[in-house]
C-alpha atoms as a PDB file:
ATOM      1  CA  UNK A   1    -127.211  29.711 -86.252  1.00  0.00           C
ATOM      2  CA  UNK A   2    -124.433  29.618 -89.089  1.00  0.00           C
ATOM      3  CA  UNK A   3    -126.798  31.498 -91.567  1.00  0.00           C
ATOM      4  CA  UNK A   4    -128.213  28.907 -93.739  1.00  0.00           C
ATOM      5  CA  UNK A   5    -131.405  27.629 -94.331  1.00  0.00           C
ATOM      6  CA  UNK A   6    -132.358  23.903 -94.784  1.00  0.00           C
ATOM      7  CA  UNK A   7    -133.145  22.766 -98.437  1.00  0.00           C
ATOM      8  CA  UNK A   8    -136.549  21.995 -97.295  1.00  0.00           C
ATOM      9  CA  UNK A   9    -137.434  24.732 -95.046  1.00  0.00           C
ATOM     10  CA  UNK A  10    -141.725  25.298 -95.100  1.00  0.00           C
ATOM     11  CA  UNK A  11    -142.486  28.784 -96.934  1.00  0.00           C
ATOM     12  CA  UNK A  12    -145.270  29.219 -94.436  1.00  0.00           C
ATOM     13  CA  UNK A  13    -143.825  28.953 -91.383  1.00  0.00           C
ATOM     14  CA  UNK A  14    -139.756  28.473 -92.249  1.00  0.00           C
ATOM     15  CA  UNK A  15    -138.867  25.464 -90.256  1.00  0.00           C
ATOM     16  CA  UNK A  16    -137.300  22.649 -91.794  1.00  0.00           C
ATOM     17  CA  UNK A  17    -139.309  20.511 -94.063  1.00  0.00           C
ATOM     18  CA  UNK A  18    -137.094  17.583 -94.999  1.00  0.00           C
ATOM     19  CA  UNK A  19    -138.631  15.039 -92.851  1.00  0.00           C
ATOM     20  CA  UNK A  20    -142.240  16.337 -92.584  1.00  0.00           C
ATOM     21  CA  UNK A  21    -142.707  17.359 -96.304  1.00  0.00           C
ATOM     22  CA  UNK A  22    -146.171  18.171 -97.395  1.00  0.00           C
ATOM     23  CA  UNK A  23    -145.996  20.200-100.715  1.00  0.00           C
ATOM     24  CA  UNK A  24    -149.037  22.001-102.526  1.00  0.00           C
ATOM     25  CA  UNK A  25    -149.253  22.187-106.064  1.00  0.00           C
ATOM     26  CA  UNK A  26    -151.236  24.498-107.954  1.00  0.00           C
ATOM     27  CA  UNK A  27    -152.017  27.145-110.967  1.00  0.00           C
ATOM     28  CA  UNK A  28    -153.466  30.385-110.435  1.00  0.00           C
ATOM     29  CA  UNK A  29    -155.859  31.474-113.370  1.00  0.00           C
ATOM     30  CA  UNK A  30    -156.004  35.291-111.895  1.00  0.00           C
ATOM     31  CA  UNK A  31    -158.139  37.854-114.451  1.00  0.00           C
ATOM     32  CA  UNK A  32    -155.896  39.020-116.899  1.00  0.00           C
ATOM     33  CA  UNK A  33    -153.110  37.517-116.696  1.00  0.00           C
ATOM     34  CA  UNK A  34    -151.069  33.968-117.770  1.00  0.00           C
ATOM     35  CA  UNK A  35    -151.909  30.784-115.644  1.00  0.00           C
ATOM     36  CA  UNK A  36    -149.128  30.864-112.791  1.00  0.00           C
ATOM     37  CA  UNK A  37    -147.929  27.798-111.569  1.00  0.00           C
ATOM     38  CA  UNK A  38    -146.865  27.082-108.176  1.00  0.00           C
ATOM     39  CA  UNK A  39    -145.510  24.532-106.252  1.00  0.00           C
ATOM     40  CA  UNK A  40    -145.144  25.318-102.371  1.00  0.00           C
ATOM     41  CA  UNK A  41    -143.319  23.398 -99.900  1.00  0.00           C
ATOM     42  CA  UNK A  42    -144.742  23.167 -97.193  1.00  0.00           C
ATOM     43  CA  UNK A  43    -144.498  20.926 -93.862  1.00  0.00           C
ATOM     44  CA  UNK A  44    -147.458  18.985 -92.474  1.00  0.00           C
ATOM     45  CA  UNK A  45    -149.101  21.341 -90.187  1.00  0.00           C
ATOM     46  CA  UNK A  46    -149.041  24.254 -92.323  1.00  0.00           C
ATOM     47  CA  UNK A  47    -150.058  22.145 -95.969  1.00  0.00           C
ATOM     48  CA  UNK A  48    -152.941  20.817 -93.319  1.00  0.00           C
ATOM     49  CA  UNK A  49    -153.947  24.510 -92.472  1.00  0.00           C
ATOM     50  CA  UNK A  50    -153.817  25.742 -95.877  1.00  0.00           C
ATOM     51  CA  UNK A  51    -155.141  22.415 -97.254  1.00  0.00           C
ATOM     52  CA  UNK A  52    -158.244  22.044 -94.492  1.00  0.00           C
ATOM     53  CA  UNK A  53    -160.186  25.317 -95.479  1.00  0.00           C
ATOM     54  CA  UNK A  54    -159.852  24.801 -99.989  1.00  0.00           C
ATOM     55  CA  UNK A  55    -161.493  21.394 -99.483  1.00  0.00           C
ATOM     56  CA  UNK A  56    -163.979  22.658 -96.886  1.00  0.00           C
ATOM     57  CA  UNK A  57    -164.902  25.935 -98.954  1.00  0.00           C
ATOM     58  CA  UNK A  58    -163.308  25.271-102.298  1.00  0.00           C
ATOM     59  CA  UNK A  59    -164.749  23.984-105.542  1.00  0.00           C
ATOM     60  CA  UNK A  60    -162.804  21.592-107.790  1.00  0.00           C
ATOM     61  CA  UNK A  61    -162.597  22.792-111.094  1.00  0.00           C
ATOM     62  CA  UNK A  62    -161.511  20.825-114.168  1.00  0.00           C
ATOM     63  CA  UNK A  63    -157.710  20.704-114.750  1.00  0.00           C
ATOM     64  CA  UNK A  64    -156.886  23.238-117.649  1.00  0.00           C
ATOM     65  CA  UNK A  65    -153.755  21.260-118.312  1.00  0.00           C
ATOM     66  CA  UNK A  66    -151.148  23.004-116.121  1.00  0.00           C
ATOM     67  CA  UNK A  67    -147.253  21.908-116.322  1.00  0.00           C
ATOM     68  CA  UNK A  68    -145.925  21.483-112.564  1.00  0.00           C
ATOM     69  CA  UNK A  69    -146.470  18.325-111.342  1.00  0.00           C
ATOM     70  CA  UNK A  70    -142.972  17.876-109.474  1.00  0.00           C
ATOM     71  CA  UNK A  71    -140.509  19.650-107.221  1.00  0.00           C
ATOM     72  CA  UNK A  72    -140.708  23.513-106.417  1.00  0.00           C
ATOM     73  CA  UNK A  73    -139.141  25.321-109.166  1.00  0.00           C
ATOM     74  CA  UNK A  74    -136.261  27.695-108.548  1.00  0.00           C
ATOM     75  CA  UNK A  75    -138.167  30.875-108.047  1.00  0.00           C
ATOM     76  CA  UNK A  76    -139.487  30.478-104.411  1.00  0.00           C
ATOM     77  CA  UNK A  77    -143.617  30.747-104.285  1.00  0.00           C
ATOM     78  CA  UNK A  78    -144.336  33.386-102.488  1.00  0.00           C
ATOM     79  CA  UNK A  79    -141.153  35.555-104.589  1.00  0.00           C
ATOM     80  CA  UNK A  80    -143.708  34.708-108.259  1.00  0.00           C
ATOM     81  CA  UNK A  81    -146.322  35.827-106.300  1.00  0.00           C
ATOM     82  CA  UNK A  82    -145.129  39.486-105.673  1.00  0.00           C
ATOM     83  CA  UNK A  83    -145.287  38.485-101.985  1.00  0.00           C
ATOM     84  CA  UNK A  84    -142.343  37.771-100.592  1.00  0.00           C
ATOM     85  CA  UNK A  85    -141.655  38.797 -96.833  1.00  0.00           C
ATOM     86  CA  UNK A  86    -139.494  41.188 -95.958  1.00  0.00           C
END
């Protein structure tokens, strides 16, 4: 490999996401802290596995108004998270 990554590579799973693009967008409301909003790129399968168990378990709850409604912003999702791998 020449040590790049594709643009589109899935933050789940790190395969490349160009042609099977499935991206998640949400806010996080966590307890004491500012909405968070993220936008994850994900491919098919692993949107579908993250996807499949919110609308099975999940609740909708009205939209508070949140801002990302577009392309992943530059700080990758799981890096604003605090959980980047290592």
């Amino acid at each position: 490999m020449d040590g790049t990554s594709p643009v589109f590579a899935c933050v789940s799973c790190g395969s490349d996401a160009s042609q099977d693009s499935d991206p998640i967008y949400l806010t996080l409301y966590l307890p004491g802290k500012e909405p968070q909003e993220i936008a994850l790129q994900l491919d098919g399968a692993c949107a579908a596995r993250l996807r499949i168990p919110i609308t099975e378990n999940g609740d909708r709850l009205p939209d508070r108004g949140g801002l990302v409604r577009g392309p992943s912003p530059s700080i990758p999702a799981w890096d604003a998270l605090g959980l980047a791998p290592e």
